[in-house]
C-alpha atoms as a PDB file:
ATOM      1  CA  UNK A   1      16.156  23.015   7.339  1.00  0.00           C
ATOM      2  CA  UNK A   2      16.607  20.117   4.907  1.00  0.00           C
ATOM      3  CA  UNK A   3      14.246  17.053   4.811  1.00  0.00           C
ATOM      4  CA  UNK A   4      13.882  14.169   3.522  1.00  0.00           C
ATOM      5  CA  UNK A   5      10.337  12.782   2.280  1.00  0.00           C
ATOM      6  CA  UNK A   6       9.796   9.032   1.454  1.00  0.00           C
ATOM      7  CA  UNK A   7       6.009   7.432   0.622  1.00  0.00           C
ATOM      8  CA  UNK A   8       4.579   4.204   0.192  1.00  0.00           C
ATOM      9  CA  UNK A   9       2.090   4.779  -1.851  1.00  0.00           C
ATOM     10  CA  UNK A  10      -0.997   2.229  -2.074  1.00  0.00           C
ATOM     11  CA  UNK A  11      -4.841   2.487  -3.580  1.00  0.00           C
ATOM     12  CA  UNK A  12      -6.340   3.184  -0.274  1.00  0.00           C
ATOM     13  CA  UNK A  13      -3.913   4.929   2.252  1.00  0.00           C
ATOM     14  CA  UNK A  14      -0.151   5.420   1.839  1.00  0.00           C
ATOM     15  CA  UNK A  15       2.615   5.702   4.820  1.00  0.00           C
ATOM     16  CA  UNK A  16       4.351   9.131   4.597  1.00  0.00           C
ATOM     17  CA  UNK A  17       7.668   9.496   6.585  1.00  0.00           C
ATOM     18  CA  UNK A  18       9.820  12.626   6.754  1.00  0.00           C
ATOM     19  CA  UNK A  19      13.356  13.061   8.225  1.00  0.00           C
ATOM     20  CA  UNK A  20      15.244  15.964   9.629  1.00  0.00           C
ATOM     21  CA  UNK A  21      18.731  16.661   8.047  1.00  0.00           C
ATOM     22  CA  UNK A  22      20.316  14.292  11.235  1.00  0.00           C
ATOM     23  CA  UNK A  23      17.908  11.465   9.704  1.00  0.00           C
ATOM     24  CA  UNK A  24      15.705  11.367  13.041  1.00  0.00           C
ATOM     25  CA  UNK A  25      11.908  11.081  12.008  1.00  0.00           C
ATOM     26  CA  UNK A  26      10.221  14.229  11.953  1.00  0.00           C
ATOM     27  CA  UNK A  27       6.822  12.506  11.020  1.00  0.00           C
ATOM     28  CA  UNK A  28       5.672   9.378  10.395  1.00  0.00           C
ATOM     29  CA  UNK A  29       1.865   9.097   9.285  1.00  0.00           C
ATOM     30  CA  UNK A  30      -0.389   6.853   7.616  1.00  0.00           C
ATOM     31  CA  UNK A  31      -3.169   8.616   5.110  1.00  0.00           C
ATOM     32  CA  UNK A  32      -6.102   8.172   2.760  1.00  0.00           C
ATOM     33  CA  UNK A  33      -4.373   8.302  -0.393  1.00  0.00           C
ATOM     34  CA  UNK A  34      -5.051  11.464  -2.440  1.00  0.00           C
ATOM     35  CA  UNK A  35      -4.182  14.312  -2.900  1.00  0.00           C
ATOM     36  CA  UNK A  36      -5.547  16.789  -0.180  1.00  0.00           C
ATOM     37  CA  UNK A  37      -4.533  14.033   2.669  1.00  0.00           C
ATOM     38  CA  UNK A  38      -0.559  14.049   1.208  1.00  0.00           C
ATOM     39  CA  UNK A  39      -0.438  17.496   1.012  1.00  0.00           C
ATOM     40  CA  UNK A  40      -2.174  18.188   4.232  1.00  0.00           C
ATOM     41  CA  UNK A  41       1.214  16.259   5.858  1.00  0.00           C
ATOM     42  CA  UNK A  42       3.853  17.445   2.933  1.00  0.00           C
ATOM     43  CA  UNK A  43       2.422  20.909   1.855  1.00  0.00           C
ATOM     44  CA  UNK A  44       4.864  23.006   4.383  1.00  0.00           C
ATOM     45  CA  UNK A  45       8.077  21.141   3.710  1.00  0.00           C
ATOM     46  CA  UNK A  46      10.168  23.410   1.252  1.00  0.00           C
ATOM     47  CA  UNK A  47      10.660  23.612  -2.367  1.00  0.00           C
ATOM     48  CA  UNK A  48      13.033  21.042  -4.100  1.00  0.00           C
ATOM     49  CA  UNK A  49      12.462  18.631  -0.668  1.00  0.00           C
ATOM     50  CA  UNK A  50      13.943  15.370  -2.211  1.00  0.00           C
ATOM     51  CA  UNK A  51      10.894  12.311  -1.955  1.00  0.00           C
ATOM     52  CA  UNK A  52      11.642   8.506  -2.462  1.00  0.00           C
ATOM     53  CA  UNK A  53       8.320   6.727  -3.133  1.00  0.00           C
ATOM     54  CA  UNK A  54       7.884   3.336  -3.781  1.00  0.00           C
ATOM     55  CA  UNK A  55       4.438   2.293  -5.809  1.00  0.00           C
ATOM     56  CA  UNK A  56       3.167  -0.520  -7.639  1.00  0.00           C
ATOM     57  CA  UNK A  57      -0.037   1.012  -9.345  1.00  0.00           C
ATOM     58  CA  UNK A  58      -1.866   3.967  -9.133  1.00  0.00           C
ATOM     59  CA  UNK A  59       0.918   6.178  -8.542  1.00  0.00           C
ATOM     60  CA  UNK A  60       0.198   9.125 -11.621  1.00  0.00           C
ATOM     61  CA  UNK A  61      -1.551  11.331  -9.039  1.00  0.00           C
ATOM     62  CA  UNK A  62       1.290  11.513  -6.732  1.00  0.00           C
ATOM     63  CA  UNK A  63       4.349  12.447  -9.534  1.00  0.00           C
ATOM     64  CA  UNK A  64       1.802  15.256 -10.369  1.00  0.00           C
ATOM     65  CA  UNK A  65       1.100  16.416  -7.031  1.00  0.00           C
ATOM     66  CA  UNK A  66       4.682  16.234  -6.568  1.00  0.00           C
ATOM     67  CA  UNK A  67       5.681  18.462  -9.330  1.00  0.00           C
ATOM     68  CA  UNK A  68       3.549  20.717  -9.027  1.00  0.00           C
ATOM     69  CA  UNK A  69       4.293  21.669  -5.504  1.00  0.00           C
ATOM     70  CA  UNK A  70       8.168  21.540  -6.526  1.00  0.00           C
ATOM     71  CA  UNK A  71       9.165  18.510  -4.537  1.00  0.00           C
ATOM     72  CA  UNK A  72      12.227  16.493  -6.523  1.00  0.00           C
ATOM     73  CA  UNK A  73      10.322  12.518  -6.781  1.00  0.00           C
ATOM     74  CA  UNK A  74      12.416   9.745  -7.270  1.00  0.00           C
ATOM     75  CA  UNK A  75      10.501   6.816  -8.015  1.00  0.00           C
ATOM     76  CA  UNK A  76      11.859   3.729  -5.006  1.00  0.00           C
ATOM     77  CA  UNK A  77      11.571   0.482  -5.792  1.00  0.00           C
ATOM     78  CA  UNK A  78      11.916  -1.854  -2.360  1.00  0.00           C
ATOM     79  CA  UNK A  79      15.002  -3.738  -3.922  1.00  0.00           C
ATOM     80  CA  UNK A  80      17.207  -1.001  -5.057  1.00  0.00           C
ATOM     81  CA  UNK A  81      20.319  -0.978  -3.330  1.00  0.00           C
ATOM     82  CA  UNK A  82      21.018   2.021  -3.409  1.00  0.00           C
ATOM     83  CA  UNK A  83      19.282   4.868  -1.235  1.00  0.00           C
ATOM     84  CA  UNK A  84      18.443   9.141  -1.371  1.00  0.00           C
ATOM     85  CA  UNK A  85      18.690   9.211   1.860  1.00  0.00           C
ATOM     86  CA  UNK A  86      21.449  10.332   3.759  1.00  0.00           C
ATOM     87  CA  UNK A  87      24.117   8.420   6.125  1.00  0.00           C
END
């Protein structure tokens, strides 16, 4: 199954929102931002899972995480036209 992973990612808690390959939400949480709580919602999804995430500061931890786990991050910013997800 493809997904599609986007976070808004903020110093205390970040909104994490995943979408099945017909774009319906598959999950839609809000976390403590940090490692262990992004993983705990991401960590199944599979490797190469494209993620949009849109950060202002503080945002070094996530790429990382990211990476390491073999997600593909694109880095959002709230006006870009356009979009990684589908439709």
């Amino acid at each position: 199954m493809q997904a599609y992973l986007g976070i808004d990612v903020h110093r205390r808690r970040s909104q994490i929102a995943v979408l099945d390959e017909g774009g319906r939400t598959a999950v839609n949480r809000n976390v403590v931002s940090g490692r262990k709580t992004v993983l705990g919602v991401i960590g199944d999804l599979p490797v190469g899972t494209p993620v949009a995430f849109e950060a202002a500061l503080g945002w070094g931890w996530l790429i990382e995480l990211l990476q390491d786990y073999g997600f593909e991050p694109h880095m959002a910013r709230c006006s870009a036209r356009r979009s990684p997800w589908p439709g």
